[in-house]
N, C-alpha and C. Protein backbone atom coordinates (compact mmCIF):
# COMPACT_ATOMS: atom_id res chain seq x y z
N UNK A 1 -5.85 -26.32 8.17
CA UNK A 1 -6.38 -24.97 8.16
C UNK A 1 -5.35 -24.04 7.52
N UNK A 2 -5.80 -23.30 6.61
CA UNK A 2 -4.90 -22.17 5.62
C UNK A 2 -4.98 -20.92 6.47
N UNK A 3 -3.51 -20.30 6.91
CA UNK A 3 -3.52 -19.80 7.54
C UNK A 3 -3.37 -18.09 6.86
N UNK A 4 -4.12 -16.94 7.36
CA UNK A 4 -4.34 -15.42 6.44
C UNK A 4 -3.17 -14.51 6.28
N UNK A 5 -2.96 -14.59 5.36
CA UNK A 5 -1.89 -13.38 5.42
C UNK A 5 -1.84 -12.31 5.58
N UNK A 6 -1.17 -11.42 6.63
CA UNK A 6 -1.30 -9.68 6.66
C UNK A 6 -0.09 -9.16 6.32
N UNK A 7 -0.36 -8.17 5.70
CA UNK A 7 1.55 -7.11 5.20
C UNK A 7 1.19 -5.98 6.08
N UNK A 8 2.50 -5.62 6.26
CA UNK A 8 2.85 -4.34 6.59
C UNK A 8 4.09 -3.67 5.61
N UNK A 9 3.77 -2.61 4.87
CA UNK A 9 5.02 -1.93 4.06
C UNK A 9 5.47 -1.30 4.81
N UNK A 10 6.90 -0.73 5.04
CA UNK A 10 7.34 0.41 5.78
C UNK A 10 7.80 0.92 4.69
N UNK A 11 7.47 2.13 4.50
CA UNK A 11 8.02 2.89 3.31
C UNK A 11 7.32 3.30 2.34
N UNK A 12 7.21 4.76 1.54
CA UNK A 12 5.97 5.15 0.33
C UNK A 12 7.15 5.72 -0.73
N UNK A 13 8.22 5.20 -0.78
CA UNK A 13 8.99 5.38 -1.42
C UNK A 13 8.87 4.83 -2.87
N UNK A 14 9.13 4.40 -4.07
CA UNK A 14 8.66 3.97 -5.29
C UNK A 14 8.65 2.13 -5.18
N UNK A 15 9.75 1.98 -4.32
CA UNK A 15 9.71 0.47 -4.09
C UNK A 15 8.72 0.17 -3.21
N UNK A 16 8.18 0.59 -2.01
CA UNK A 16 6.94 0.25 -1.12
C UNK A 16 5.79 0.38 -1.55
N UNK A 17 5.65 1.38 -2.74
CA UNK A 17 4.47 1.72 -3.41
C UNK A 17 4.24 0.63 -4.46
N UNK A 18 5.28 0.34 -4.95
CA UNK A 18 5.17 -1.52 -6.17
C UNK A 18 4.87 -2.44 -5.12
N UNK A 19 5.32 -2.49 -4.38
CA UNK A 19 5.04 -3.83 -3.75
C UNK A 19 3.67 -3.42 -2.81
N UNK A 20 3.30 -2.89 -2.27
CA UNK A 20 2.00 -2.45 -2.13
C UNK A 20 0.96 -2.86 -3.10
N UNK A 21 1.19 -2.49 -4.16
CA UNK A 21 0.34 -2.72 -5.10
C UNK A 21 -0.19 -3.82 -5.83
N UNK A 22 1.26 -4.45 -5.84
CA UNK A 22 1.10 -6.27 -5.94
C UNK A 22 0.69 -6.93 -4.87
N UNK A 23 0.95 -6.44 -3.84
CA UNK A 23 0.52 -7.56 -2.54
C UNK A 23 -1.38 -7.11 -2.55
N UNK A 24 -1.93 -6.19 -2.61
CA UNK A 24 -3.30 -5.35 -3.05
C UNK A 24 -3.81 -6.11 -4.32
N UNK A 25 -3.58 -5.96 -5.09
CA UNK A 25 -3.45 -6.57 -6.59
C UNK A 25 -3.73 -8.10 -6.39
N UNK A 26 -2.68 -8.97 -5.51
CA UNK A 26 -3.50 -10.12 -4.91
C UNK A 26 -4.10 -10.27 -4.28
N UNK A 27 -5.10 -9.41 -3.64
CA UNK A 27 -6.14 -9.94 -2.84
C UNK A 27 -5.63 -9.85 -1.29
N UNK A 28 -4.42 -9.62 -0.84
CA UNK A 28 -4.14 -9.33 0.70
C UNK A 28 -4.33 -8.28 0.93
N UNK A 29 -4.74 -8.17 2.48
CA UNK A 29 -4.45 -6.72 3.47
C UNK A 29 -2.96 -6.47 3.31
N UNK A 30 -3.02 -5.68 3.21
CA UNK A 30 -1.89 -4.46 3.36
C UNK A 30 -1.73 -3.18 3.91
N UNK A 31 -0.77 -2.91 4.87
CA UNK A 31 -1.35 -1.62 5.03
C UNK A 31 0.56 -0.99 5.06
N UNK A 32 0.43 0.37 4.81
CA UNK A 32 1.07 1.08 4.34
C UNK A 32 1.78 2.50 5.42
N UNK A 33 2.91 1.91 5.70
CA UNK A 33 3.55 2.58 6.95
C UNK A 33 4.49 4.14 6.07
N UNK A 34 4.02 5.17 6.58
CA UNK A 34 4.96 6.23 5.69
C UNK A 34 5.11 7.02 7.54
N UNK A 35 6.81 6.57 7.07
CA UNK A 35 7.48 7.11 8.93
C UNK A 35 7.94 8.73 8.72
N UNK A 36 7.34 9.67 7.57
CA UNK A 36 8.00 11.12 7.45
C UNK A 36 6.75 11.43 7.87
N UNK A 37 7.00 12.93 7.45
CA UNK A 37 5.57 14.12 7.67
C UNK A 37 4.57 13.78 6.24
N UNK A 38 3.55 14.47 6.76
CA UNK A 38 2.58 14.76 6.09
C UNK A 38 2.83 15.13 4.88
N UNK A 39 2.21 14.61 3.90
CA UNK A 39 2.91 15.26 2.49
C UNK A 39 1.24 15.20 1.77
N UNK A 40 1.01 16.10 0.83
CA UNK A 40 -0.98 16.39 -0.05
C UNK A 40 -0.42 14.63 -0.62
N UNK A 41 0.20 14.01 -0.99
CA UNK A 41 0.52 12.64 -1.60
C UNK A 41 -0.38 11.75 -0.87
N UNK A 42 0.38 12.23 0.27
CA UNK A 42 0.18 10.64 1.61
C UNK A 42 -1.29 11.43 1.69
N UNK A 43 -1.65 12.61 2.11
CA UNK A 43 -3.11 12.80 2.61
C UNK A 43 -3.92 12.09 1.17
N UNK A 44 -3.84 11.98 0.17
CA UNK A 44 -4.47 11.54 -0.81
C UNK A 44 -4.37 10.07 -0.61
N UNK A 45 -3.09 9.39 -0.49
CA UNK A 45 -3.39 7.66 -0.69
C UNK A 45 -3.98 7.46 1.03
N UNK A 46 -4.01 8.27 2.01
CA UNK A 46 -5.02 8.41 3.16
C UNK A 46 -6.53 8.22 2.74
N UNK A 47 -7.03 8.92 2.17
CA UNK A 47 -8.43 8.55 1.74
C UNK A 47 -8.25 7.90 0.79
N UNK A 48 -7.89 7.27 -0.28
CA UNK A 48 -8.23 7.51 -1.27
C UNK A 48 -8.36 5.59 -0.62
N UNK A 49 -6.84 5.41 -0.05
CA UNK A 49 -6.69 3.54 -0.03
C UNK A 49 -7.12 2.80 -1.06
N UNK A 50 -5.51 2.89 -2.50
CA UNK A 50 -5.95 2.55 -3.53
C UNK A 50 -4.21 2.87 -3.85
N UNK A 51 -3.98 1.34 -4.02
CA UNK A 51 -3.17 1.48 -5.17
C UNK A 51 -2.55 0.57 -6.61
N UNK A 52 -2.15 1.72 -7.40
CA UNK A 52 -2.47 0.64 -8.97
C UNK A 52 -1.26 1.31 -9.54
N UNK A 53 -0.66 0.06 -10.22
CA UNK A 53 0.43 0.23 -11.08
C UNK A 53 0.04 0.06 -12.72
N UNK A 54 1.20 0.91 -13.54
CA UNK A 54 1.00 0.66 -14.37
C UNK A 54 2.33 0.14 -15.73
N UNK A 55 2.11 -0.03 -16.49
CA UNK A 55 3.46 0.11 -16.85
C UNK A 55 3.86 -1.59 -17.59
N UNK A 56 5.19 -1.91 -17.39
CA UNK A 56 5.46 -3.47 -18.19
C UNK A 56 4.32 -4.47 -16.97
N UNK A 57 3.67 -4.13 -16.07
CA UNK A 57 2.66 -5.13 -15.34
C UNK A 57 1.57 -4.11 -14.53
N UNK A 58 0.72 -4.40 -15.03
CA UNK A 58 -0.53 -3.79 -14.63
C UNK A 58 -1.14 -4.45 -13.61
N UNK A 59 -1.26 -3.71 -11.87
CA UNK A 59 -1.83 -4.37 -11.15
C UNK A 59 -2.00 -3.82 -10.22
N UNK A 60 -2.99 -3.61 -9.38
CA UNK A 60 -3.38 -2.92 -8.19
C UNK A 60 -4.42 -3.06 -7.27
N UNK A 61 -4.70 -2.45 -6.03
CA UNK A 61 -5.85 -3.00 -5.41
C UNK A 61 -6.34 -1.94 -3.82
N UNK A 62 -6.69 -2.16 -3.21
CA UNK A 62 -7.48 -1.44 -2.41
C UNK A 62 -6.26 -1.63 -0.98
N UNK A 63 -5.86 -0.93 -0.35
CA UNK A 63 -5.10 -0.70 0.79
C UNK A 63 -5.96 -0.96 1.97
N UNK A 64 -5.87 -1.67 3.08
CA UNK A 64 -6.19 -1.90 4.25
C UNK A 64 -6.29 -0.38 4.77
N UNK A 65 -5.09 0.12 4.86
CA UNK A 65 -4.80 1.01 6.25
C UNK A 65 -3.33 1.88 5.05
N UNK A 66 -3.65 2.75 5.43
CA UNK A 66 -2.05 4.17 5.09
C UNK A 66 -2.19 5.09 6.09
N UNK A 67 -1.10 4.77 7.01
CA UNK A 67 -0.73 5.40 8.26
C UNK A 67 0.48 6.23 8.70
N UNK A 68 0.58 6.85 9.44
CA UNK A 68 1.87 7.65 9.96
C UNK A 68 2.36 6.73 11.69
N UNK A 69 1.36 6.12 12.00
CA UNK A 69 1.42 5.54 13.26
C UNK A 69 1.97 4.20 13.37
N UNK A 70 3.00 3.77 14.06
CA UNK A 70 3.60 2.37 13.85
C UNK A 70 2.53 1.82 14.78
């Protein structure tokens, strides 16, 4: 039996946001821990649960969960 993978990022910093996007980008849940305040950024990747890179690798995908709550 193949067992499912879940992520948790801590961080919406530029490195949590790449790797977010690749782990999304393949097809896993992910969900996306931002431990500051409220920022119009975070309220946007809040609804929006979407993220895509661009650049020397193009890749992105749909976010589980972007939370303030551990």
């Amino acid at each position: 039996m193949q067992k499912k993978l879940n992520f948790a990022v801590l961080g919406t910093g530029n490195g949590g946001r790449a790797f977010c996007g690749q782990i999304a980008g393949r097809g896993y849940p992910v969900v996306m821990y931002k431990p500051l305040g409220e920022t119009t950024e975070f309220l946007q990747l809040k609804e929006e649960k979407e993220m895509y890179l661009t650049g020397n690798t193009s890749i992105g995908g749909k976010l589980q969960c972007v939370t303030m709550n551990m």
